[in-house]
PDB file of N, CA and C in Angstrom:
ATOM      1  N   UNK A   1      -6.325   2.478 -11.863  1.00  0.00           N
ATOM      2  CA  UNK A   1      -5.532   3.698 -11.881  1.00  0.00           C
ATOM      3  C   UNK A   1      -4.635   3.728 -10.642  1.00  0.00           C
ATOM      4  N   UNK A   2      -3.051   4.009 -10.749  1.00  0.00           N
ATOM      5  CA  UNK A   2      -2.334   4.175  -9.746  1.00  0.00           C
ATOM      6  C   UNK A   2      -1.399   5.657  -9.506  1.00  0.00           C
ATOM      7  N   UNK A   3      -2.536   5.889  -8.896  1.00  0.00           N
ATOM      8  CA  UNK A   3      -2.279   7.574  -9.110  1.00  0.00           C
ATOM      9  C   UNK A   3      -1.199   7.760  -8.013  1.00  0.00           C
ATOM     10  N   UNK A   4      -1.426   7.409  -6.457  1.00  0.00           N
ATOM     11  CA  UNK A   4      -0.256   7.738  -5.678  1.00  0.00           C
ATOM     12  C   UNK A   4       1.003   6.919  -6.257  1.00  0.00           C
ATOM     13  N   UNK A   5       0.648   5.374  -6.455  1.00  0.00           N
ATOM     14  CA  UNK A   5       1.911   5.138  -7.205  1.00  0.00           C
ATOM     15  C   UNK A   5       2.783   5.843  -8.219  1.00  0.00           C
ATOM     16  N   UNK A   6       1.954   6.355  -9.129  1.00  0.00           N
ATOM     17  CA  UNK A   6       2.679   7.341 -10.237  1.00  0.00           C
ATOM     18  C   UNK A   6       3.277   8.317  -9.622  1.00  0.00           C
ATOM     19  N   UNK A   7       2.671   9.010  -8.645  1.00  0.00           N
ATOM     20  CA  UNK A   7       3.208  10.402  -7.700  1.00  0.00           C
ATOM     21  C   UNK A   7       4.426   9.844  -7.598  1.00  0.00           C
ATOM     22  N   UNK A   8       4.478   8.936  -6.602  1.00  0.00           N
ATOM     23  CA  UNK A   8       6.225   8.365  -6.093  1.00  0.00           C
ATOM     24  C   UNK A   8       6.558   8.195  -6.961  1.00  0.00           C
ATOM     25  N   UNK A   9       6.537   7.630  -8.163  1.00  0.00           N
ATOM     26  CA  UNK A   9       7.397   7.214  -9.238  1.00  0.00           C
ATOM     27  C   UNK A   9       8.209   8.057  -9.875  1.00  0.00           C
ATOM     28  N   UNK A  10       7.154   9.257  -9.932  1.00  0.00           N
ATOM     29  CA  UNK A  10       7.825  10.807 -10.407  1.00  0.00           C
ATOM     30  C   UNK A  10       8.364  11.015  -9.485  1.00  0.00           C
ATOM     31  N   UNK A  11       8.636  11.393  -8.359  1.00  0.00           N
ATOM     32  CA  UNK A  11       8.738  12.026  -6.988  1.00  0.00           C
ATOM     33  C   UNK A  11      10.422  11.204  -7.194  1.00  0.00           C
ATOM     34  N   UNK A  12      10.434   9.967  -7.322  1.00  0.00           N
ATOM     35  CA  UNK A  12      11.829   8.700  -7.415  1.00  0.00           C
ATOM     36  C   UNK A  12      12.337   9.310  -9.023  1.00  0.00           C
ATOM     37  N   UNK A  13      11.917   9.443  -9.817  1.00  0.00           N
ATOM     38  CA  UNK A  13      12.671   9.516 -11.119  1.00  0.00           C
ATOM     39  C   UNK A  13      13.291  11.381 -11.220  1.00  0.00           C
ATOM     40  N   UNK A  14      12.538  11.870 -10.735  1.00  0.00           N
ATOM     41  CA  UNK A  14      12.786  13.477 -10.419  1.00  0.00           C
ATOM     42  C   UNK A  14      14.179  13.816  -9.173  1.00  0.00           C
ATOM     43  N   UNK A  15      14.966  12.266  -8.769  1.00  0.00           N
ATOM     44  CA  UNK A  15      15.865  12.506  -7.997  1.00  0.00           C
ATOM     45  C   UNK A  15      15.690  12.519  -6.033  1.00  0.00           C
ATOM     46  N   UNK A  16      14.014  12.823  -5.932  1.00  0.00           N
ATOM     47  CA  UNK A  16      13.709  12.335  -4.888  1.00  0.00           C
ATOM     48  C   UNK A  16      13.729  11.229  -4.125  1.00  0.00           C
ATOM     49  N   UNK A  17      15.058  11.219  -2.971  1.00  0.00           N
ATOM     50  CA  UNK A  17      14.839   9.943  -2.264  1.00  0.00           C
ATOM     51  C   UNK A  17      13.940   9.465  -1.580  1.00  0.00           C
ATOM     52  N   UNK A  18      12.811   8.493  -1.939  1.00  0.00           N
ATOM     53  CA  UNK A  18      11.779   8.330  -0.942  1.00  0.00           C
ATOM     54  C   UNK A  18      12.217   7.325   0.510  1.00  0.00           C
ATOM     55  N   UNK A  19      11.742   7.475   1.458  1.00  0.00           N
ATOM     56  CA  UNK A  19      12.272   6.821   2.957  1.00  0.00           C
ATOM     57  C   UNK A  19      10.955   5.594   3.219  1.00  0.00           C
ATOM     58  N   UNK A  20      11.495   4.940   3.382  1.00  0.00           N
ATOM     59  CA  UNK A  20      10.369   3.452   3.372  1.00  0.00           C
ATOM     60  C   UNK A  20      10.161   3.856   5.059  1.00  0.00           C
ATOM     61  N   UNK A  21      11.262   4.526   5.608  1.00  0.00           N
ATOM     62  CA  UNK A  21      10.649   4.225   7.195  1.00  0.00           C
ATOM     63  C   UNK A  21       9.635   5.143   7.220  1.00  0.00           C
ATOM     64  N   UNK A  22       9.488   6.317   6.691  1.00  0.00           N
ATOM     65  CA  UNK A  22       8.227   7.345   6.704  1.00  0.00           C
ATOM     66  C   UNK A  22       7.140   7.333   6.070  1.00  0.00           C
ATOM     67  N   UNK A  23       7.219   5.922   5.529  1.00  0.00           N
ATOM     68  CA  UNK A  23       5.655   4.971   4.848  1.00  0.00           C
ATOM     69  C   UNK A  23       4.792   4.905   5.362  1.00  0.00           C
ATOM     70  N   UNK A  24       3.512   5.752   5.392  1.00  0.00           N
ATOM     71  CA  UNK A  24       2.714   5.563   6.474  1.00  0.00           C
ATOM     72  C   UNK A  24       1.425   4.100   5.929  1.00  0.00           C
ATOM     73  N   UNK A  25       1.193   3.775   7.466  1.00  0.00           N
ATOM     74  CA  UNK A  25       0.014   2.783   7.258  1.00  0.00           C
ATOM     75  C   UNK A  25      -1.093   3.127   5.715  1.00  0.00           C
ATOM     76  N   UNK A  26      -1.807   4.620   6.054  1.00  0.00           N
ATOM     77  CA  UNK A  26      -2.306   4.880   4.899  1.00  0.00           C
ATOM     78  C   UNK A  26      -1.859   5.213   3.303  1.00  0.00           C
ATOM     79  N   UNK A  27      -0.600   5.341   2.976  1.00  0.00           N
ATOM     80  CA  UNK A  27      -0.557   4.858   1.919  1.00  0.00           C
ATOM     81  C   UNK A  27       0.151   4.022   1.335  1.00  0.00           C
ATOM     82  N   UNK A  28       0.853   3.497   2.580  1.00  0.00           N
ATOM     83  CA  UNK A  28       0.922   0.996   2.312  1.00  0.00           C
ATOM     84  C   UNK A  28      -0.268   0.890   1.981  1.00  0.00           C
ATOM     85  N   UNK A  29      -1.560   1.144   2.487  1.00  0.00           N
ATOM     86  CA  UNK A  29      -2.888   0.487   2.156  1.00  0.00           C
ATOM     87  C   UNK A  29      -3.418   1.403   0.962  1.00  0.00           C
ATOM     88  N   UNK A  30      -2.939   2.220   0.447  1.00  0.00           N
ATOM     89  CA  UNK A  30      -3.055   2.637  -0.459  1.00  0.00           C
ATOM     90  C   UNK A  30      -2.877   2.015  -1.626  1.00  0.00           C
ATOM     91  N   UNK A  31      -1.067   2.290  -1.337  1.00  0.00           N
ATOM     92  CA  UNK A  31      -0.481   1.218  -2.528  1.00  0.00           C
ATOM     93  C   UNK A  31      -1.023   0.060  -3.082  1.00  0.00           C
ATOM     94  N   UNK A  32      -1.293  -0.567  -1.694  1.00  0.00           N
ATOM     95  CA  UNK A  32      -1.220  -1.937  -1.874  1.00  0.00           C
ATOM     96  C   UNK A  32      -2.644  -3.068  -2.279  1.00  0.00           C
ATOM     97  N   UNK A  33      -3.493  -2.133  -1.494  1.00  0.00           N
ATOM     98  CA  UNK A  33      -4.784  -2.508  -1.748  1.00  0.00           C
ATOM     99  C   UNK A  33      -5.569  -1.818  -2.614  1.00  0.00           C
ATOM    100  N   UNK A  34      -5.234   0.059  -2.656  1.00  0.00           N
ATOM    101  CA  UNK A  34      -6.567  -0.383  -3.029  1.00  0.00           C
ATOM    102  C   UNK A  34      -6.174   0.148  -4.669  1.00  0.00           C
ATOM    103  N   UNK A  35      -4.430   0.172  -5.157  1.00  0.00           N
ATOM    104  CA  UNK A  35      -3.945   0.798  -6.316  1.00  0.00           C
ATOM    105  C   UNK A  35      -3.396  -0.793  -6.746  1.00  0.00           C
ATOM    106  N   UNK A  36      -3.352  -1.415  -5.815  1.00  0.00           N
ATOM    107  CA  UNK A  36      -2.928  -3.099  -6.198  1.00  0.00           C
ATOM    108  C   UNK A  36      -1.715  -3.482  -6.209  1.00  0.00           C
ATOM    109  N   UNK A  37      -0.715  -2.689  -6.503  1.00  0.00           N
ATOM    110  CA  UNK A  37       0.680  -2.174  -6.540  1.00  0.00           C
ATOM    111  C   UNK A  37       1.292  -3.505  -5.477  1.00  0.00           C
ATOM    112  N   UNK A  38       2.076  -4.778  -6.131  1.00  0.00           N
ATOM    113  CA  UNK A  38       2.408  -5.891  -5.559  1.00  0.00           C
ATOM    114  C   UNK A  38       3.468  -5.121  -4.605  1.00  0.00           C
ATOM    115  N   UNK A  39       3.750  -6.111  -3.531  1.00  0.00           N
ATOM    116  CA  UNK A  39       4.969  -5.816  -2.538  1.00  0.00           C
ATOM    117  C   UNK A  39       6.308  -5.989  -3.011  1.00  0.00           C
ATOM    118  N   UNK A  40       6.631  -6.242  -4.328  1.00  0.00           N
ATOM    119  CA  UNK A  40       7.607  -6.497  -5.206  1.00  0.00           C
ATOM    120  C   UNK A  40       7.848  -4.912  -5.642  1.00  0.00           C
ATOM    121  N   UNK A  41       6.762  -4.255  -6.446  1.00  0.00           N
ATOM    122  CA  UNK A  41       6.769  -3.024  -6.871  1.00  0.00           C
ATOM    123  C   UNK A  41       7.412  -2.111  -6.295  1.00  0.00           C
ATOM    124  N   UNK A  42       6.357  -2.073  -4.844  1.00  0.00           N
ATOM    125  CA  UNK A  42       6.615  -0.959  -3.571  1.00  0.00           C
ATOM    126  C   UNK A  42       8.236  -1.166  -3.029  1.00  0.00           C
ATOM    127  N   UNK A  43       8.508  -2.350  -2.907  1.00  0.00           N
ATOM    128  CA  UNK A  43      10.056  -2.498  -2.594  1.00  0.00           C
ATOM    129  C   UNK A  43      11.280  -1.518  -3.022  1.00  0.00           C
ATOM    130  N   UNK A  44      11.128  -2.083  -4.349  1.00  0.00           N
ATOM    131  CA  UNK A  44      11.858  -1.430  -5.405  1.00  0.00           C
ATOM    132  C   UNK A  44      11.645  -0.015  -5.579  1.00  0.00           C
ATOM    133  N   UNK A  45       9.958   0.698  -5.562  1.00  0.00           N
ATOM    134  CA  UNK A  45      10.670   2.190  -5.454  1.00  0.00           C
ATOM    135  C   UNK A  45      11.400   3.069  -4.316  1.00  0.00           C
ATOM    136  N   UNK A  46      10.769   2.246  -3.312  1.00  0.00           N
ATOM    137  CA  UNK A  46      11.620   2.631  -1.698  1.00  0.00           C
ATOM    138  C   UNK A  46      13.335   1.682  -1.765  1.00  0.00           C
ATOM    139  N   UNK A  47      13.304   0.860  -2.499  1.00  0.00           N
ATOM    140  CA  UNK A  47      14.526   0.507  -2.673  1.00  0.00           C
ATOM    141  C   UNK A  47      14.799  -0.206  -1.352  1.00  0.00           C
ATOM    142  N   UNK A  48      14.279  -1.238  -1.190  1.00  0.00           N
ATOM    143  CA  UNK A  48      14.092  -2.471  -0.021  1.00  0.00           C
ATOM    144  C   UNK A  48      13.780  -3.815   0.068  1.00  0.00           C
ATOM    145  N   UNK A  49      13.717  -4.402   0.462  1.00  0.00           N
ATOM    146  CA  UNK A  49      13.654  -6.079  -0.049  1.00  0.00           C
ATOM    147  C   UNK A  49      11.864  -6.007   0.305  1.00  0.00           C
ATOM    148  N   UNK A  50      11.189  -6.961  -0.969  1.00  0.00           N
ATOM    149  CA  UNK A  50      10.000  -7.151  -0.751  1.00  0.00           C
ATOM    150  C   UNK A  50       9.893  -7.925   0.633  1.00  0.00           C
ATOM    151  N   UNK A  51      10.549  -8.683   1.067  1.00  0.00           N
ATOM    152  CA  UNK A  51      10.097  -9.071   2.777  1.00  0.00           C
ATOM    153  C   UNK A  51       9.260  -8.030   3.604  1.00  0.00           C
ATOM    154  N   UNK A  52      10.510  -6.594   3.432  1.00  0.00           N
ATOM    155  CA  UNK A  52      10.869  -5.867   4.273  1.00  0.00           C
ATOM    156  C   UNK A  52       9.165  -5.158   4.268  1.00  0.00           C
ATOM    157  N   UNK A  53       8.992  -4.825   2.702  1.00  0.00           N
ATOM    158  CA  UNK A  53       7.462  -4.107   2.434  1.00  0.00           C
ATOM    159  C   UNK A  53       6.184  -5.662   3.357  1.00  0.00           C
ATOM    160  N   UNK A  54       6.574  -6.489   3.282  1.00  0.00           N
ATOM    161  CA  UNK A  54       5.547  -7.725   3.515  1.00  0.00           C
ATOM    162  C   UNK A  54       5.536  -7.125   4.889  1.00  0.00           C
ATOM    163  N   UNK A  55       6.735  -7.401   5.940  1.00  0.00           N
ATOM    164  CA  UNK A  55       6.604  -7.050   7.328  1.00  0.00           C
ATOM    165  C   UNK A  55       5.655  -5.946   7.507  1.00  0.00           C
ATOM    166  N   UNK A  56       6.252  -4.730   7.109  1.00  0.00           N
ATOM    167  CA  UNK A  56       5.622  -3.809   7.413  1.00  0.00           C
ATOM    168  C   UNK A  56       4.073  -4.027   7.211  1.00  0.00           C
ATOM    169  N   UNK A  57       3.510  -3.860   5.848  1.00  0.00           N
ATOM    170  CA  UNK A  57       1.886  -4.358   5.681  1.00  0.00           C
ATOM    171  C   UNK A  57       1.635  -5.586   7.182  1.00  0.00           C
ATOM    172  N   UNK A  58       2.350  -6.411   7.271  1.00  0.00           N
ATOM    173  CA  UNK A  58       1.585  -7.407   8.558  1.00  0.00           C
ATOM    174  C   UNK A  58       1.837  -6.251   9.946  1.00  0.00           C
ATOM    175  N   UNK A  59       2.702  -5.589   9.933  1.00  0.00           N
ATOM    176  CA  UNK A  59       2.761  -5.168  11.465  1.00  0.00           C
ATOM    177  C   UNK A  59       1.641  -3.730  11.314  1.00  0.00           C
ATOM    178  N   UNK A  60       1.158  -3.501  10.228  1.00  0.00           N
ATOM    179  CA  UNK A  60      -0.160  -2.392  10.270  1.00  0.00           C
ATOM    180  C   UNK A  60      -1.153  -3.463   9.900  1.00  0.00           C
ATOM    181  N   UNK A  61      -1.652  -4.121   9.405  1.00  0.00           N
ATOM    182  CA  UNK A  61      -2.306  -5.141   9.451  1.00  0.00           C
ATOM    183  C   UNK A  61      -3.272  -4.778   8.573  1.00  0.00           C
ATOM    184  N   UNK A  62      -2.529  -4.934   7.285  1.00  0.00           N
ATOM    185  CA  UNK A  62      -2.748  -4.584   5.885  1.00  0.00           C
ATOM    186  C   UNK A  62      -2.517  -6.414   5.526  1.00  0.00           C
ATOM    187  N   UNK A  63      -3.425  -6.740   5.407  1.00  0.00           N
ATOM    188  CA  UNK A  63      -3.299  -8.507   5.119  1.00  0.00           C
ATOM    189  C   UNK A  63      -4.641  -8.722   4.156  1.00  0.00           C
ATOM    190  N   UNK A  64      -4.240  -9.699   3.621  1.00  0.00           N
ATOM    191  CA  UNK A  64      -5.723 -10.226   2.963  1.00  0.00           C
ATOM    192  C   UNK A  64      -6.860 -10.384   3.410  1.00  0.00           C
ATOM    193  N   UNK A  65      -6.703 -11.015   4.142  1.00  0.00           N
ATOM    194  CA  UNK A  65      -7.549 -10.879   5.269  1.00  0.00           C
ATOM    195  C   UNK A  65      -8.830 -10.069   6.015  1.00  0.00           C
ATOM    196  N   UNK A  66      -7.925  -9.259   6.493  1.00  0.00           N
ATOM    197  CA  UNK A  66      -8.168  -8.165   6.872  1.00  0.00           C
ATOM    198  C   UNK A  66      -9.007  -7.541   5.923  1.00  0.00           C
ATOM    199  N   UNK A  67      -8.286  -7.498   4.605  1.00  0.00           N
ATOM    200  CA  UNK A  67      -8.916  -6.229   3.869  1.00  0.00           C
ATOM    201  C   UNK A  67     -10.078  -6.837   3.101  1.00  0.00           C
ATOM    202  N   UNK A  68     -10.522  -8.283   3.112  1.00  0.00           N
ATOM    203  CA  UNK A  68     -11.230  -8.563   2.851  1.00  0.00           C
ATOM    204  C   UNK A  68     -12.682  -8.505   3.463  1.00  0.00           C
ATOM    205  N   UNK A  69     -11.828  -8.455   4.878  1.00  0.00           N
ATOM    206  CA  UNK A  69     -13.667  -8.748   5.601  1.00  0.00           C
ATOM    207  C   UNK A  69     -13.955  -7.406   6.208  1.00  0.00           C
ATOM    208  N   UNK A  70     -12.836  -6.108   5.650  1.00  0.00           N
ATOM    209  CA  UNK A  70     -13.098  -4.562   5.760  1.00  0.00           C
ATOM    210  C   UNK A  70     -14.125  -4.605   5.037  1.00  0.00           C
ATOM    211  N   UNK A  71     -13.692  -4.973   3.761  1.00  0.00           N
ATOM    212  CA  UNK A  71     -14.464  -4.634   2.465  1.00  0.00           C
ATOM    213  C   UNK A  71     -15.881  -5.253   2.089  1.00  0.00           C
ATOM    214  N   UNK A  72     -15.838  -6.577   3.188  1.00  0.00           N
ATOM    215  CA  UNK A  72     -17.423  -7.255   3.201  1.00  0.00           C
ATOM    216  C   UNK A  72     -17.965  -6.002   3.483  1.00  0.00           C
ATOM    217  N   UNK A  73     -17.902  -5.912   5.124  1.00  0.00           N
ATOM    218  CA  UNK A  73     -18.506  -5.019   6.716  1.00  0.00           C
ATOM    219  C   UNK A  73     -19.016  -3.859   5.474  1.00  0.00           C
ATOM    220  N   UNK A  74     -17.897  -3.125   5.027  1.00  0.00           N
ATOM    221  CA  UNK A  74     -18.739  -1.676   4.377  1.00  0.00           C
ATOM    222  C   UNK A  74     -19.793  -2.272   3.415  1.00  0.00           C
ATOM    223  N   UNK A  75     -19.325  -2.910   2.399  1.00  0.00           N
ATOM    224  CA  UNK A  75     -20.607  -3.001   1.544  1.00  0.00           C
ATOM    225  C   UNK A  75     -21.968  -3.729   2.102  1.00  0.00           C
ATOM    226  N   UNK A  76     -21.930  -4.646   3.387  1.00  0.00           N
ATOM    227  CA  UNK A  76     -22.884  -5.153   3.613  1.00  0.00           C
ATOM    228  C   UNK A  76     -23.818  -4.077   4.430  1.00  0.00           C
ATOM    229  N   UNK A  77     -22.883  -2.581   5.373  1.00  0.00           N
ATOM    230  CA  UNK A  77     -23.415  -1.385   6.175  1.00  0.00           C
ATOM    231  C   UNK A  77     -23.864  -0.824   4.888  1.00  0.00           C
ATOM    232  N   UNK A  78     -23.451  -0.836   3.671  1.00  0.00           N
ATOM    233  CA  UNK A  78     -24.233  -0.176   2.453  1.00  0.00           C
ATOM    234  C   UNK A  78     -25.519  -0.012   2.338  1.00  0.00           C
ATOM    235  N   UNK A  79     -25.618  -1.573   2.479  1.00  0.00           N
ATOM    236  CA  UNK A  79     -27.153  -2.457   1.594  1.00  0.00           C
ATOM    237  C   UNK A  79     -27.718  -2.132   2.557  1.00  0.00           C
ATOM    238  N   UNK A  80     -27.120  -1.903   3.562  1.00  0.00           N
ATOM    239  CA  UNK A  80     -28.271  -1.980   4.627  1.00  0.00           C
ATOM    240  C   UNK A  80     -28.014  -0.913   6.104  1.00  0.00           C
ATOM    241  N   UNK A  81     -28.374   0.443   5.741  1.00  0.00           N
ATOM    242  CA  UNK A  81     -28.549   1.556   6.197  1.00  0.00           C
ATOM    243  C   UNK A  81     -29.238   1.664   8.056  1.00  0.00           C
TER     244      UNK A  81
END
């Protein structure tokens, strides 16, 4: 389900200009991780070159990476209280 994505989408088709510079960290990592929403997608509704969305995710440090071994750490603090 890409619920904030849909928000902007309406928010963009309703005539609203959305501003890529007022993208905050939390919902790039929104978008991107956890609604899946490629850096191709996000480009295009902010109306920007997918690079431009790539930079940004690396300079908040929204990476594969990253969000992978976020996502170990919690589920392994899960199992084990």
């Amino acid at each position: 389900m890409s619920k904030l994505y849909d928000e902007l989408c309406n928010k963009k088709e309703a005539g609203e200009e959305l501003n890529f510079n007022k993208l905050t960290r939390d919902k790039l990592y929104e978008l991107w991780y956890v609604e899946c929403i490629p850096d191709s997608a996000i480009a295009e509704l902010y109306g920007v070159l997918q690079k431009e969305v790539k930079k940004k995710r690396f300079e908040f440090g929204i990476k594969q990476t990253e969000c992978a071994t976020d996502n170990i750490l919690k589920h392994l603090f899960k199992r084990n209280p």
